[in-house]
Protein backbone atom coordinates (compact mmCIF):
# COMPACT_ATOMS: atom_id res chain seq x y z
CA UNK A 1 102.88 127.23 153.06
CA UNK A 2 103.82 123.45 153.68
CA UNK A 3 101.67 121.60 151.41
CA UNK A 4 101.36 117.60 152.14
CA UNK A 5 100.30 115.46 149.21
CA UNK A 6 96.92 113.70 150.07
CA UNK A 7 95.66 110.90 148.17
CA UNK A 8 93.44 111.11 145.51
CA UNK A 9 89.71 110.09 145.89
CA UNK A 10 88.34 108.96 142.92
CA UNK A 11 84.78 108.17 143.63
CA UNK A 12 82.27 110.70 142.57
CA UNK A 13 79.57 112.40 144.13
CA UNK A 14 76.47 110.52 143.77
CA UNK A 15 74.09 111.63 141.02
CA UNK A 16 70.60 112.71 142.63
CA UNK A 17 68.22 110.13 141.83
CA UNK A 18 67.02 106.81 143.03
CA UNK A 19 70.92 105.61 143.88
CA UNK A 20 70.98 108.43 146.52
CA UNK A 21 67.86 107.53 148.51
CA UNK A 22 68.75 103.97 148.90
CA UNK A 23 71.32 103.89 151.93
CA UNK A 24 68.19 106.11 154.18
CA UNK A 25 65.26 103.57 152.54
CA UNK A 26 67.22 100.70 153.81
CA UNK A 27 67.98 101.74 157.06
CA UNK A 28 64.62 103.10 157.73
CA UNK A 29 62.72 100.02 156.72
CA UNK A 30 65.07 97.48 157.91
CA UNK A 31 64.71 99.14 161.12
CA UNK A 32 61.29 99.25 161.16
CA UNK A 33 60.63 95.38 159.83
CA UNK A 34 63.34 94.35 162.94
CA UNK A 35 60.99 95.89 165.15
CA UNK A 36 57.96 94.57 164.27
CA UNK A 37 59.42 91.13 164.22
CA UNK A 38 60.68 91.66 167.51
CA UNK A 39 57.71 93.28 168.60
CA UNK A 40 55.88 90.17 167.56
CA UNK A 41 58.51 87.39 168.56
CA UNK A 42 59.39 88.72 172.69
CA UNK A 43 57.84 86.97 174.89
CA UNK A 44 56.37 90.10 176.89
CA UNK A 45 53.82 92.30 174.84
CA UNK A 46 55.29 95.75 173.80
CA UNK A 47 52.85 98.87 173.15
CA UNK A 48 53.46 101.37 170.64
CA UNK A 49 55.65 103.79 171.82
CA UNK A 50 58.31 100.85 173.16
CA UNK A 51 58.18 99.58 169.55
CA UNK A 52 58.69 103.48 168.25
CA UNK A 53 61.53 103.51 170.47
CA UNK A 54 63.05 100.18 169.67
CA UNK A 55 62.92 100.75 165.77
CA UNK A 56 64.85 103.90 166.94
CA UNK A 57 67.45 102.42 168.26
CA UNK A 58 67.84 99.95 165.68
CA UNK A 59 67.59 102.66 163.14
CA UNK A 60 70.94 104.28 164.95
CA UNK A 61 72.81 101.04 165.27
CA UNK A 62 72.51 100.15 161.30
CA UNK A 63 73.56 103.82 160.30
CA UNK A 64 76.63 103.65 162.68
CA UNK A 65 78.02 100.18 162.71
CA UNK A 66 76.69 98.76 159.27
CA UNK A 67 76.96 102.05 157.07
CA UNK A 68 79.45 103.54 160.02
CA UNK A 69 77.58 107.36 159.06
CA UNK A 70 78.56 110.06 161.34
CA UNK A 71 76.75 110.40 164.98
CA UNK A 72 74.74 113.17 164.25
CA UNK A 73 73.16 111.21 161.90
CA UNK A 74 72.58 108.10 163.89
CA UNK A 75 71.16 110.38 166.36
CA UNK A 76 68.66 111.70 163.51
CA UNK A 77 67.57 107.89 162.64
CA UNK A 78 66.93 107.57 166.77
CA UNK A 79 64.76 110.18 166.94
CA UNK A 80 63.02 110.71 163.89
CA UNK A 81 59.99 108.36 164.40
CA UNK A 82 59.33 108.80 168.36
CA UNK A 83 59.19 112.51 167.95
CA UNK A 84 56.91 112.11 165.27
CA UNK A 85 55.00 109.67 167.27
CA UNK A 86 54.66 112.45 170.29
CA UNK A 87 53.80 115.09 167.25
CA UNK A 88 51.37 113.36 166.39
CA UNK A 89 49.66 112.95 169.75
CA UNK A 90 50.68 115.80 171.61
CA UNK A 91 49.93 118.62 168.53
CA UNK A 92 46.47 117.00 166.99
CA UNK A 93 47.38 118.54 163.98
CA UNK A 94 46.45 117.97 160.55
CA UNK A 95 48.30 115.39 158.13
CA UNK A 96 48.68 118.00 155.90
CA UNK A 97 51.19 119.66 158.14
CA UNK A 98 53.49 116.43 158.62
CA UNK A 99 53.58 116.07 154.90
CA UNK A 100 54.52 119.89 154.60
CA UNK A 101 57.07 119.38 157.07
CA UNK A 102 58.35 116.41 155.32
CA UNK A 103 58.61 118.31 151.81
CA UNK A 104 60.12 120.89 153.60
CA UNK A 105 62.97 119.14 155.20
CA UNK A 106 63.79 117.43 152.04
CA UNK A 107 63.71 120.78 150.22
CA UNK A 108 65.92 121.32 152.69
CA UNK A 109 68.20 118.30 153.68
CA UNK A 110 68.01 116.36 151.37
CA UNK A 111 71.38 117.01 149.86
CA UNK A 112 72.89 115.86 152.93
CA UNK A 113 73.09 111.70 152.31
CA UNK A 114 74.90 113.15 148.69
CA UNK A 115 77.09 116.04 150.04
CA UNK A 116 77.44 114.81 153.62
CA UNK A 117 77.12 118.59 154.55
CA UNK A 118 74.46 120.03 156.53
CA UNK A 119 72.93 123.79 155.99
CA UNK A 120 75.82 126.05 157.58
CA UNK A 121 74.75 129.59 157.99
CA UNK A 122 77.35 132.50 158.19
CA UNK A 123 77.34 134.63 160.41
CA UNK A 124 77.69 138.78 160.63
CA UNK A 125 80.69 138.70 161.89
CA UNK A 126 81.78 136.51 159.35
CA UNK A 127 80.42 139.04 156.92
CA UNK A 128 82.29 141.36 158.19
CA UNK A 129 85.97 139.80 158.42
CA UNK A 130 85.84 138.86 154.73
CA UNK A 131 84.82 142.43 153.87
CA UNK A 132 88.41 142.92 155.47
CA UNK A 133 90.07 140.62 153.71
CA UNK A 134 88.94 141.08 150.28
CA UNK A 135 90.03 143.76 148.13
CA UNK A 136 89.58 147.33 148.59
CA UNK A 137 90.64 148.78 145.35
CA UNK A 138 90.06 146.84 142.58
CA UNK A 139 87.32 143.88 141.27
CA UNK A 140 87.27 140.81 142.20
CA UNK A 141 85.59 137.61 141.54
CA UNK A 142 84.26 135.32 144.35
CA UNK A 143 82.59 132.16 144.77
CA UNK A 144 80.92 130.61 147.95
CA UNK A 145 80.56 126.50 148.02
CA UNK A 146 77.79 125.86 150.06
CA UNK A 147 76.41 129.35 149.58
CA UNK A 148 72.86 128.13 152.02
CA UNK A 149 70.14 130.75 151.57
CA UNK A 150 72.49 133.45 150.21
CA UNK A 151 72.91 135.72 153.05
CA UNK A 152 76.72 136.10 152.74
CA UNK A 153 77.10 136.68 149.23
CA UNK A 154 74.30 139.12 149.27
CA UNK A 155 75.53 140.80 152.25
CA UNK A 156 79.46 141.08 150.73
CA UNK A 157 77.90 142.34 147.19
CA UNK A 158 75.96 145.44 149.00
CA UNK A 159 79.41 145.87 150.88
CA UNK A 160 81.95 145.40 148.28
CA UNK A 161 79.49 146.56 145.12
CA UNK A 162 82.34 146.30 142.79
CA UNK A 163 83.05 142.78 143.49
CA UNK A 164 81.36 139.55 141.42
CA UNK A 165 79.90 137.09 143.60
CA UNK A 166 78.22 133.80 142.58
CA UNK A 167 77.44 130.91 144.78
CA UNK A 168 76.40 127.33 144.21
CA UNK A 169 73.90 125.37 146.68
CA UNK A 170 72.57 121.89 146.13
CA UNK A 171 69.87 122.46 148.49
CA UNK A 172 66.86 123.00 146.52
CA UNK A 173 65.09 125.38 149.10
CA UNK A 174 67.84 127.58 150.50
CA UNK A 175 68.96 127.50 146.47
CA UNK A 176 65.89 129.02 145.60
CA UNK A 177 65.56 131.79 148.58
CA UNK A 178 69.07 132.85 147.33
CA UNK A 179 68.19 133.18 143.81
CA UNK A 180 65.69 135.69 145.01
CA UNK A 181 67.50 137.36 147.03
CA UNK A 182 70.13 137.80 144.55
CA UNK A 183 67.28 138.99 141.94
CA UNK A 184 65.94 141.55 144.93
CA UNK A 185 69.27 142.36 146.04
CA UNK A 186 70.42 144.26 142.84
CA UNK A 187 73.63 143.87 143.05
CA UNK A 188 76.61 141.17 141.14
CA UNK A 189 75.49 137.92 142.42
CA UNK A 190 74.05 134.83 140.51
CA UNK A 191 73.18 131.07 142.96
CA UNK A 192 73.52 128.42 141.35
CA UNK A 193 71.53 124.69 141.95
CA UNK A 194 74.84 122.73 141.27
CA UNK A 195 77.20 120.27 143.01
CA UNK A 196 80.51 122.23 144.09
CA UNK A 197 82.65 119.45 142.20
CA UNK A 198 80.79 120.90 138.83
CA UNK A 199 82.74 124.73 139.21
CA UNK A 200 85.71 125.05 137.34
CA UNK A 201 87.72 127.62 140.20
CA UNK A 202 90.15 129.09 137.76
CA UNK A 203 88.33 132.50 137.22
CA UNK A 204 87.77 133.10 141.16
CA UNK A 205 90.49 135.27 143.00
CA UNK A 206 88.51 134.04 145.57
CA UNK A 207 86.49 130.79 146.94
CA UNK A 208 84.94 130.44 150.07
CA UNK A 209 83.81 127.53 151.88
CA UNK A 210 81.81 126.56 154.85
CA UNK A 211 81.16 122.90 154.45
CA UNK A 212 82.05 120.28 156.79
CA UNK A 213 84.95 117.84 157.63
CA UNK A 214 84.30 115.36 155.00
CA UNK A 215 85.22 116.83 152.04
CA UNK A 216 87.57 118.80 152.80
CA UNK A 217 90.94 116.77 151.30
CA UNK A 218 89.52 116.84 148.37
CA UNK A 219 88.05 119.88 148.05
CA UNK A 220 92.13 121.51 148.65
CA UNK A 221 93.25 118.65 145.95
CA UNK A 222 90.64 120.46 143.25
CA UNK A 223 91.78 124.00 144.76
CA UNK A 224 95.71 123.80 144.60
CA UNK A 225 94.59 121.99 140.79
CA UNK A 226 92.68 124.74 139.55
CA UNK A 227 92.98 128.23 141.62
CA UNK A 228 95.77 130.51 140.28
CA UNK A 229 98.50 131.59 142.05
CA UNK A 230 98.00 134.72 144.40
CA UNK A 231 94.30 133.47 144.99
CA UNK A 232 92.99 132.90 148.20
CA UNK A 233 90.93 130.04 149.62
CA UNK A 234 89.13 131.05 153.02
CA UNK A 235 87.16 128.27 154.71
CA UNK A 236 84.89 128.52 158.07
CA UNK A 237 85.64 126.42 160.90
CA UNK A 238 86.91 123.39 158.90
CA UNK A 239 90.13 122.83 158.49
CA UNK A 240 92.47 120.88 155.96
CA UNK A 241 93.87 118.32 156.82
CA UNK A 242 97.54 117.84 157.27
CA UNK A 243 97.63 121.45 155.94
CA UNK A 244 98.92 124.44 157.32
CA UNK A 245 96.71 127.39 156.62
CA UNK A 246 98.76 130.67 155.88
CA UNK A 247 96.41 132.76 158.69
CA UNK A 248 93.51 131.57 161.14
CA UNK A 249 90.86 134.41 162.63
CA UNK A 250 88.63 133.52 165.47
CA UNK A 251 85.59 134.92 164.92
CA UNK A 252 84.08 135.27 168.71
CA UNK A 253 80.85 134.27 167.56
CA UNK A 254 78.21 131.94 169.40
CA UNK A 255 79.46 129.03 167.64
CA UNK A 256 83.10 129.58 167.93
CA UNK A 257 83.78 129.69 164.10
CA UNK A 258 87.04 129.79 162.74
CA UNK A 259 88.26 131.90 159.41
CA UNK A 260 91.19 129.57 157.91
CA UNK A 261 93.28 131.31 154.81
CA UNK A 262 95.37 130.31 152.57
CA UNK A 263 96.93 131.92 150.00
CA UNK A 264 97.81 129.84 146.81
């Protein structure tokens, strides 16, 4: 395996608290007080909805050119306010049900500005490659980054019984729904509510990932530093980059997922 030296990134995640809530706060109200100036200043009189739209748009061109945030976020900041806008007129509903829908999104994305990795599900197929690549005869110990709402280590430990899973999620909801699952399940799997950075990999034979791009290089600096030799590192769809992995395995599935291996 041809390893290439990357270099080291030494900032640290960002703690969850106030810190990690300003970038969002600052885009969404700049974008909004822009608007409304503009709305005020034009010449021409703008309604609502042209005003929604506009702080949109400004919304998307601060997260991409001043804080240069990926496009799938920019399109987020676009569209967050005008579909609320047409929610709120088109559904009638209650406000209890936008502030539900608000908790709920934070429950469940609001790791993302901190992790800069969205919920990743895997799938059954998934399941059942890794069931093929683990070990048959013997226990093992395995560990999913990013383990979402549980359904993989949960499926694996009713699989594989004699294996130890444990998985670590920083998104509070899908953390929870795998913690009972795991409790329901019955079988050798804890969840976690912890950053992936926090895990010490030097007990796990094995350590899955399905995260995103961004922290990928330094996620393989902390593996080839702690993971012992003969260990394997299996990550879906992302790759490393500038390194080889040892054996790739379409999956066929409807989002053409990738397994990548690599054996340490």
């Amino acid at each position: 395996m041809k390893i290439v030296s990357l270099p080291t990134e030494t900032a640290q995640p960002a703690v969850f608290g106030p810190s990690s809530l300003k970038k969002p706060l600052i885009i969404l109200f700049g974008s909004m007080l822009a608007a409304g100036l503009l709305g005020v200043l034009l010449p021409w009189s703008l309604t609502l909805q042209q005003v929604i739209w506009l702080q949109g748009v400004i919304a998307a061109l601060i997260s991409l050119q001043l804080f240069h945030l990926p496009i799938w976020q920019g399109v987020i900041y676009l569209l967050f306010l005008p579909l609320l806008l047409w929610a709120v007129i088109a559904l009638d509903l209650s406000a209890t049900w936008y502030l539900a829908g608000f908790v709920g999104l934070v429950l469940v994305y609001g790791s993302v500005y901190r992790t800069r990795v969205p919920l990743f599900l895997s799938s059954q197929r998934a399941t059942n490659r890794l069931v093929q690549l683990l070990p048959q005869d013997h226990s093992f110990k395995m560990i999913d980054l990013g383990s979402g709402c549980g359904g993989l280590i949960c499926r694996l430990a009713k699989m594989l019984p004699y294996g130890v899973y444990h998985g670590v999620e920083m998104a509070l909801l899908p953390c929870w729904i795998s913690k009972l699952r795991g409790v329901l399940s019955g079988q050798h799997c804890q969840f976690q509510w912890e950053s992936i950075w926090q895990q010490d990999l030097s007990s796990y034979d094995v350590v899955y990932a399905y995260l995103s791009p961004v922290p990928m290089a330094r996620l393989w600096e902390k593996i080839c530093q702690e993971m012992r030799p003969g260990s394997l590192f299996i990550s879906n769809t992302f790759a490393v980059p500038e390194v080889a992995p040892d054996q790739s395995i379409p999956l066929d599935d409807l989002s053409g997922a990738v397994l990548y291996i690599w054996r340490l």
